[in-house]
N, C-alpha and C. Protein backbone atom coordinates (compact mmCIF):
# COMPACT_ATOMS: atom_id res chain seq x y z
N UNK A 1 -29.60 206.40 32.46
CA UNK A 1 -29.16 205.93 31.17
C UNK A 1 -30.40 205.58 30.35
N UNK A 2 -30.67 206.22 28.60
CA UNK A 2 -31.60 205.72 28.65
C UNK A 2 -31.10 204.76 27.32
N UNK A 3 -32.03 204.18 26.93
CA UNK A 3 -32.01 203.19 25.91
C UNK A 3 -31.93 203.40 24.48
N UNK A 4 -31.42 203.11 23.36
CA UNK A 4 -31.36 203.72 21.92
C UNK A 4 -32.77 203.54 21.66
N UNK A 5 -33.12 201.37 21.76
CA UNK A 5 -34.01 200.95 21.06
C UNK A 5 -34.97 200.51 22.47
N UNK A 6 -36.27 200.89 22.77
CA UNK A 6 -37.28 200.22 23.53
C UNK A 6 -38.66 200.92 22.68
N UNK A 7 -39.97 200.59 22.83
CA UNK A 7 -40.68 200.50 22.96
C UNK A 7 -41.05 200.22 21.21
N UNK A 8 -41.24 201.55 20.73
CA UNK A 8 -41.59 201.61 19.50
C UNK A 8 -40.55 201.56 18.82
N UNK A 9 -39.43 201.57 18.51
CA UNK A 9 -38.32 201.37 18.04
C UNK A 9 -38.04 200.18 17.76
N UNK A 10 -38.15 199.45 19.14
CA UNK A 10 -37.40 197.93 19.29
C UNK A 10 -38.11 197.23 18.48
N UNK A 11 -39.64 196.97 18.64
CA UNK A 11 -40.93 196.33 17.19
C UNK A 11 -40.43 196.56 16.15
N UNK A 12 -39.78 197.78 15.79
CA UNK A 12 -39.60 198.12 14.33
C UNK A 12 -38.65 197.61 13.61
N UNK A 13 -37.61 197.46 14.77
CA UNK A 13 -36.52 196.78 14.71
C UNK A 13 -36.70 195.44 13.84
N UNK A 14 -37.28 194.93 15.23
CA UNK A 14 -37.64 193.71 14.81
C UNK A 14 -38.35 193.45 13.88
N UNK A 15 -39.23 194.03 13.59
CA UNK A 15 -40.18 193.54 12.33
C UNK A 15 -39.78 193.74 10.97
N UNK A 16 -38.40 195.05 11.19
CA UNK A 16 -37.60 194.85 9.55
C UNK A 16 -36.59 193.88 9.66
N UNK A 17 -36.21 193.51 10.43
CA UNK A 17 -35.22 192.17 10.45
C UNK A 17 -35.73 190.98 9.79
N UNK A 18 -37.20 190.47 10.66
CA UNK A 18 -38.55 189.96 10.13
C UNK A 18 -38.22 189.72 8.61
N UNK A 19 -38.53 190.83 7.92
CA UNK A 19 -39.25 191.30 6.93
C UNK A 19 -38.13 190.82 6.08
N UNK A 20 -36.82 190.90 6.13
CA UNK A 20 -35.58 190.54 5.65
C UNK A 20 -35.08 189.52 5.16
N UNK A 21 -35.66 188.82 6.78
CA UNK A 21 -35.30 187.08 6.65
C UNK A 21 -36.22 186.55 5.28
N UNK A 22 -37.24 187.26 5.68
CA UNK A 22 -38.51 186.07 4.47
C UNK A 22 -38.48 186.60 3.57
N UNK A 23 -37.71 187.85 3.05
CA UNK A 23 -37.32 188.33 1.74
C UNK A 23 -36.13 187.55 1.22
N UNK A 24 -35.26 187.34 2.18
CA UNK A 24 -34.21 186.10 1.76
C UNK A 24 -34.71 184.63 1.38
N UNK A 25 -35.42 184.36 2.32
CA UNK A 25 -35.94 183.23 2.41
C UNK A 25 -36.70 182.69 0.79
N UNK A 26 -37.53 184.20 0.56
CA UNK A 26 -38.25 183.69 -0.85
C UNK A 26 -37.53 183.74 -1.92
N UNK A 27 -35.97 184.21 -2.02
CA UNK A 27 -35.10 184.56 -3.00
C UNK A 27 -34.51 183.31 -3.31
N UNK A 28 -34.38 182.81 -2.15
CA UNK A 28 -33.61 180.90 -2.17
C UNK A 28 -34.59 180.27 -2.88
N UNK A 29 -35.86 180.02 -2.79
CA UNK A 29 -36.98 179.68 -3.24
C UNK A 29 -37.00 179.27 -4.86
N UNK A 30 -36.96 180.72 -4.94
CA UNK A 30 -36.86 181.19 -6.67
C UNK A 30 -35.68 180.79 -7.28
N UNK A 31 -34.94 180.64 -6.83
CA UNK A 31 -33.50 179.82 -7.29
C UNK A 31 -33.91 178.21 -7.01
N UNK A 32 -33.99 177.85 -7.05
CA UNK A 32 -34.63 176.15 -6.60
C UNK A 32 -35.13 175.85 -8.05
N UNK A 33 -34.78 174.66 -8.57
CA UNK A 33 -34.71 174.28 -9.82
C UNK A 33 -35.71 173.31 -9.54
N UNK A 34 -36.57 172.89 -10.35
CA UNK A 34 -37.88 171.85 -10.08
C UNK A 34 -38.30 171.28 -11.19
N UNK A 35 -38.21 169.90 -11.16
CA UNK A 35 -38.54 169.21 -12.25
C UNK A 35 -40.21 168.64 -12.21
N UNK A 36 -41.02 168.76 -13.06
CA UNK A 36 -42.26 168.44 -13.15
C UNK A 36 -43.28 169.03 -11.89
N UNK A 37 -42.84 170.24 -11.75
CA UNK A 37 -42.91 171.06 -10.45
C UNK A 37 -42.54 170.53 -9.16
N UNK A 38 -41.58 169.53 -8.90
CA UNK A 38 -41.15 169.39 -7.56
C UNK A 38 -39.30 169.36 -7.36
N UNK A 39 -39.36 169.93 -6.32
CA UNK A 39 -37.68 170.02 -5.80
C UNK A 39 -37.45 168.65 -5.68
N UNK A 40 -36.50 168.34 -5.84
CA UNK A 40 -35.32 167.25 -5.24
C UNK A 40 -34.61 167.64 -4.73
N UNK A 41 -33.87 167.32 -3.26
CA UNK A 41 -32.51 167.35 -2.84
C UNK A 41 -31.51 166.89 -3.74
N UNK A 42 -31.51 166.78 -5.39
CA UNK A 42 -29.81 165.55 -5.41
C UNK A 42 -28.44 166.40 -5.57
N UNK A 43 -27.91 165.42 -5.12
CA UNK A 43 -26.27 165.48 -4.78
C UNK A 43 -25.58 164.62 -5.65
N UNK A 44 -24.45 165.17 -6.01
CA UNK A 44 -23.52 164.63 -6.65
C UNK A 44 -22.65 164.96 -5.99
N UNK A 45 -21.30 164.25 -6.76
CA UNK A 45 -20.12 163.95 -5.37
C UNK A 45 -19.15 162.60 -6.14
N UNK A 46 -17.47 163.50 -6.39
CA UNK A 46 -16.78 162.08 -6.89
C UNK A 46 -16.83 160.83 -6.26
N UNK A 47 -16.94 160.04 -7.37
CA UNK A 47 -16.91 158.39 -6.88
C UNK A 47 -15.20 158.30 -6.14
N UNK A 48 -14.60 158.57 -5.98
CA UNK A 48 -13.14 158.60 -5.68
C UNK A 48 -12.54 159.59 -5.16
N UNK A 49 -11.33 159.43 -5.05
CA UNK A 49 -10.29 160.71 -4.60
C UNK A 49 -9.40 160.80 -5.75
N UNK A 50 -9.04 159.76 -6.47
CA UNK A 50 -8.06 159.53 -7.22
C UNK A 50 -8.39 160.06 -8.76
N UNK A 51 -9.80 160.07 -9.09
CA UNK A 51 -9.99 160.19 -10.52
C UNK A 51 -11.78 160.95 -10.18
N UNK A 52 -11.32 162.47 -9.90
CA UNK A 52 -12.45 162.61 -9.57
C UNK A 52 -13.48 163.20 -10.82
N UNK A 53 -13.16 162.61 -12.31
CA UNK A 53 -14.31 162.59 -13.72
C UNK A 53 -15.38 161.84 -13.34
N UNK A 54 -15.14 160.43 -12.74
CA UNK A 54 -16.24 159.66 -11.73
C UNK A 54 -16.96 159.93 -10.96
N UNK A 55 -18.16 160.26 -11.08
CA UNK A 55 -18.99 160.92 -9.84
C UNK A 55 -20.29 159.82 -9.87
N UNK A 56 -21.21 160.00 -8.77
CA UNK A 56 -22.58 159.51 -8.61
C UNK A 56 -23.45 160.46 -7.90
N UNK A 57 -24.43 160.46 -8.81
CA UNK A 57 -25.47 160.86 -8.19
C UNK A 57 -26.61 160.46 -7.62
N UNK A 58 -27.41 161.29 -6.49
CA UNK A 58 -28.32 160.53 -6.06
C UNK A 58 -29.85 161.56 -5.52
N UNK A 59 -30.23 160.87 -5.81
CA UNK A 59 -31.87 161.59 -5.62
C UNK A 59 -33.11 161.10 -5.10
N UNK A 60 -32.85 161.66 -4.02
CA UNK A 60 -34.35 161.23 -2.96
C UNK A 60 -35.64 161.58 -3.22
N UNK A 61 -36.37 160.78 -2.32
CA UNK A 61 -37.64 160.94 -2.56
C UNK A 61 -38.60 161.03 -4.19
N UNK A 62 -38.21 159.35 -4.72
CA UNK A 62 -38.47 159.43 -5.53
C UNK A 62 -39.99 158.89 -5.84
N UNK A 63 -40.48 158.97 -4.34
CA UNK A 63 -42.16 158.41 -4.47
C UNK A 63 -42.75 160.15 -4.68
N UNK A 64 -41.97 161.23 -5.13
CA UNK A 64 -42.83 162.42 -5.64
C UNK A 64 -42.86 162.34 -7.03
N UNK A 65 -42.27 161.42 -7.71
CA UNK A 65 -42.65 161.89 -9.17
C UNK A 65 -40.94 160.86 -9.36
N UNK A 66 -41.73 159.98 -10.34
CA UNK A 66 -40.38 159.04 -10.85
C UNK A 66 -39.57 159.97 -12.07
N UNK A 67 -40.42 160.24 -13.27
CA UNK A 67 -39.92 160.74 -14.45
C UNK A 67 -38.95 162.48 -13.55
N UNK A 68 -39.92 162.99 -12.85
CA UNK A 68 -38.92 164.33 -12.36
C UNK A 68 -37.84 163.28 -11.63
N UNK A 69 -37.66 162.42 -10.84
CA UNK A 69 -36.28 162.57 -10.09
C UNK A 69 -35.11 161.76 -11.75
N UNK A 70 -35.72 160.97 -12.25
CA UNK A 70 -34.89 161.10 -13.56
C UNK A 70 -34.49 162.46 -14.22
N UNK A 71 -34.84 163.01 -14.23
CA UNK A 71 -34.54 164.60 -14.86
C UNK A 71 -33.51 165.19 -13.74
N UNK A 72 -34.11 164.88 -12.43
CA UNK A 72 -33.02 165.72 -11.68
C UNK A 72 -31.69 164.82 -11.81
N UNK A 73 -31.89 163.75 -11.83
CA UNK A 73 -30.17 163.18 -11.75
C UNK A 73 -29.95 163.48 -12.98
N UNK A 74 -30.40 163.52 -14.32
CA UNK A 74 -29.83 164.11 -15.85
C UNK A 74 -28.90 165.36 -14.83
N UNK A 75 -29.75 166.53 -14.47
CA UNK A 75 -29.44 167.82 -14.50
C UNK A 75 -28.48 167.46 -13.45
N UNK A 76 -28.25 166.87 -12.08
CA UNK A 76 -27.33 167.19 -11.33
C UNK A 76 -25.74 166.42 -11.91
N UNK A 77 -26.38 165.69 -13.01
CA UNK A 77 -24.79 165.23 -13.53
C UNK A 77 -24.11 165.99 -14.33
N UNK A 78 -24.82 166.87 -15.00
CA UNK A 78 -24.13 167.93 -16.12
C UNK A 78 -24.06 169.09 -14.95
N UNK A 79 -24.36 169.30 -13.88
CA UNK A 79 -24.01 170.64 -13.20
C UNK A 79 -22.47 169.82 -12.76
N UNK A 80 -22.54 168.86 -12.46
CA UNK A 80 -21.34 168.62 -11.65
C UNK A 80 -19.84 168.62 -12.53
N UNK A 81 -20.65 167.79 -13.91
CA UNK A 81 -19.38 168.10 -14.89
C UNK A 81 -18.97 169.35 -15.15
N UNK A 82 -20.25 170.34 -15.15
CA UNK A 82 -19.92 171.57 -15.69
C UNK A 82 -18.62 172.29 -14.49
N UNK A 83 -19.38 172.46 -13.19
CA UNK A 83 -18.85 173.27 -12.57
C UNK A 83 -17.67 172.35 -12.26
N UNK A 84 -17.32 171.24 -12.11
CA UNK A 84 -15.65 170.49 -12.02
C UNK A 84 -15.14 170.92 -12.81
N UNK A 85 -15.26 169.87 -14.39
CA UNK A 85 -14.66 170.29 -15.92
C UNK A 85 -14.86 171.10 -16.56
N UNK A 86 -16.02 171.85 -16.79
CA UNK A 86 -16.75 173.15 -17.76
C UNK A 86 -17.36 172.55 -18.71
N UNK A 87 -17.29 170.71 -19.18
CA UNK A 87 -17.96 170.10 -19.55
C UNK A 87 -19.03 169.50 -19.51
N UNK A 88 -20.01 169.93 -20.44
CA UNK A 88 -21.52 169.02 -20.21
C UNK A 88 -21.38 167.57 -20.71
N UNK A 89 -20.49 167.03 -21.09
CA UNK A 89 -20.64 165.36 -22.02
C UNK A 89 -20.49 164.59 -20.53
N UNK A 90 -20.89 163.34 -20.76
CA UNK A 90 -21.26 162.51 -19.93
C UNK A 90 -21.44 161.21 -20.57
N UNK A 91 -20.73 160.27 -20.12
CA UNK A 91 -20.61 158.75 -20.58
C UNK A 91 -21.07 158.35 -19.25
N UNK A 92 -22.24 158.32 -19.02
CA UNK A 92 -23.09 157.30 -18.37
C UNK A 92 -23.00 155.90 -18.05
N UNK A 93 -22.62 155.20 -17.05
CA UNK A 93 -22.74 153.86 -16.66
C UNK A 93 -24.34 153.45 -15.99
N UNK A 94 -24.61 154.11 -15.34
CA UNK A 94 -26.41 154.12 -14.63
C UNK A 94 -26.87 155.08 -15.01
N UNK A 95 -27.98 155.07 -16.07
CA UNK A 95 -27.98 156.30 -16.87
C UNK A 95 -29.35 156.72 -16.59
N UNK A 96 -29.77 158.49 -15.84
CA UNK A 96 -31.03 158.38 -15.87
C UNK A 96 -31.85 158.89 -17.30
N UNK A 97 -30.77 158.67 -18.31
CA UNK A 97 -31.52 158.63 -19.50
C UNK A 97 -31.91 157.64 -20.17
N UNK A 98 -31.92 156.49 -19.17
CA UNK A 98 -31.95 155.21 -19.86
C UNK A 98 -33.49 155.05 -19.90
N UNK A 99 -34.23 154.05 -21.14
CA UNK A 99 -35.91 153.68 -21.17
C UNK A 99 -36.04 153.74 -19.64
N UNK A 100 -37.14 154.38 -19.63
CA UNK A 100 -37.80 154.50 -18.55
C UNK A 100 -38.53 152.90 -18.19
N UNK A 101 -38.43 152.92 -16.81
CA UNK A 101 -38.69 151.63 -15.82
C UNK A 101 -37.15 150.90 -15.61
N UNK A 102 -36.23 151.27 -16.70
CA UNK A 102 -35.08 150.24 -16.38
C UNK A 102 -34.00 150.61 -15.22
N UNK A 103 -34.32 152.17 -15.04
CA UNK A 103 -33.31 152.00 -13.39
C UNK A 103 -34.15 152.03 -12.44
N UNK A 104 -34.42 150.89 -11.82
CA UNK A 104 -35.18 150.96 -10.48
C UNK A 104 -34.54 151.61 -8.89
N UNK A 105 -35.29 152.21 -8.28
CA UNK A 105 -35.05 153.02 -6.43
C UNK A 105 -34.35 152.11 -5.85
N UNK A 106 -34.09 151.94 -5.25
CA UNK A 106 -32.89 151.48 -3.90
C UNK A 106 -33.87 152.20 -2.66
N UNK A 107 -34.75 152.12 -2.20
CA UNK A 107 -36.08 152.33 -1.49
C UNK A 107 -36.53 153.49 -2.03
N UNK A 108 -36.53 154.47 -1.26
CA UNK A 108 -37.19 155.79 -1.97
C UNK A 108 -36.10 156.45 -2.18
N UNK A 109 -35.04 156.11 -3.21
CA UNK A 109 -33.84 157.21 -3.65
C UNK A 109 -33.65 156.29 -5.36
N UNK A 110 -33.32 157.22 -6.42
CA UNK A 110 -32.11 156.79 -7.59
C UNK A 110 -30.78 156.84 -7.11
N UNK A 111 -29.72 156.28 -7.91
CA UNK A 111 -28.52 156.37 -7.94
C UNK A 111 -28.37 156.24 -9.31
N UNK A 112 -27.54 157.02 -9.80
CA UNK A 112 -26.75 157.28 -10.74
C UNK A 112 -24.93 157.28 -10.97
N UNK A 113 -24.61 156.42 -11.61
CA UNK A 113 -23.26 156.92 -12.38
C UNK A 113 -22.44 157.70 -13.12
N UNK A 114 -21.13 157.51 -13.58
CA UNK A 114 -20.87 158.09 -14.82
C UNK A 114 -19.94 158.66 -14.29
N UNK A 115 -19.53 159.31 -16.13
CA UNK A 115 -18.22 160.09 -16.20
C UNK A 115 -17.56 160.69 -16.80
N UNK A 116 -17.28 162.20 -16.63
CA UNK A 116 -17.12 163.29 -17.22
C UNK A 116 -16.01 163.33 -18.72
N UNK A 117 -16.93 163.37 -19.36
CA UNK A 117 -16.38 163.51 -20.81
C UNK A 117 -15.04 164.38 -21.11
N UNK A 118 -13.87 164.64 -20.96
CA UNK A 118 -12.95 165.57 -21.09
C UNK A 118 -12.40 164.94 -22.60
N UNK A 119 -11.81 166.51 -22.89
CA UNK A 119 -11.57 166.79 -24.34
C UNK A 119 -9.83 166.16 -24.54
């Protein structure tokens, strides 16, 4: 019996599989949104079950850059309205548009409030 893939085959195999992954890999990359050139993880996520216009957001690692993780909670609150409601408005209770220095970390993370503007 002999084999489809061994010797020189099987490398090749492998090395376009290889070649695939880190072509995927750099495509995720390039989709990655970055404020003042650095990523944030933040998440948003309804404050409730019951009234889910209420959401909070939150954003780590904010010893990389204070003014970017403010920008990322701006942006992850209008993605969340958008893709829930299709609405960008936002009535803010913890606002990361508020003067800067006035929302302080909760150690190295923001939290954010608020709530989706519907028509």
């Amino acid at each position: 019996m002999t084999h489809i893939l061994s010797g020189r085959g099987a490398r090749t195999l492998v090395m376009a599989l290889m070649a695939g992954a880190m072509l995927a890999g750099c495509a995720r990359n390039a989709d990655r949104v970055t404020f003042n050139g650095v990523f944030y993880k933040q998440k948003s996520k309804a404050a409730s079950k019951d009234n889910r216009e209420l959401f909070v957001v939150t954003v780590p690692r904010v010893n990389r850059g204070y003014d970017g993780a403010l920008a990322a909670g701006a942006y992850e609150g209008k993605r969340y309205c958008v893709q829930n409601f299709g609405t960008s408005e936002i009535e803010w209770y913890r606002s990361p548009l508020a003067p800067r220095g006035t929302v302080q970390p909760d150690g190295n993370k923001l939290t954010f409030t608020g709530k989706c503007v519907l028509w």
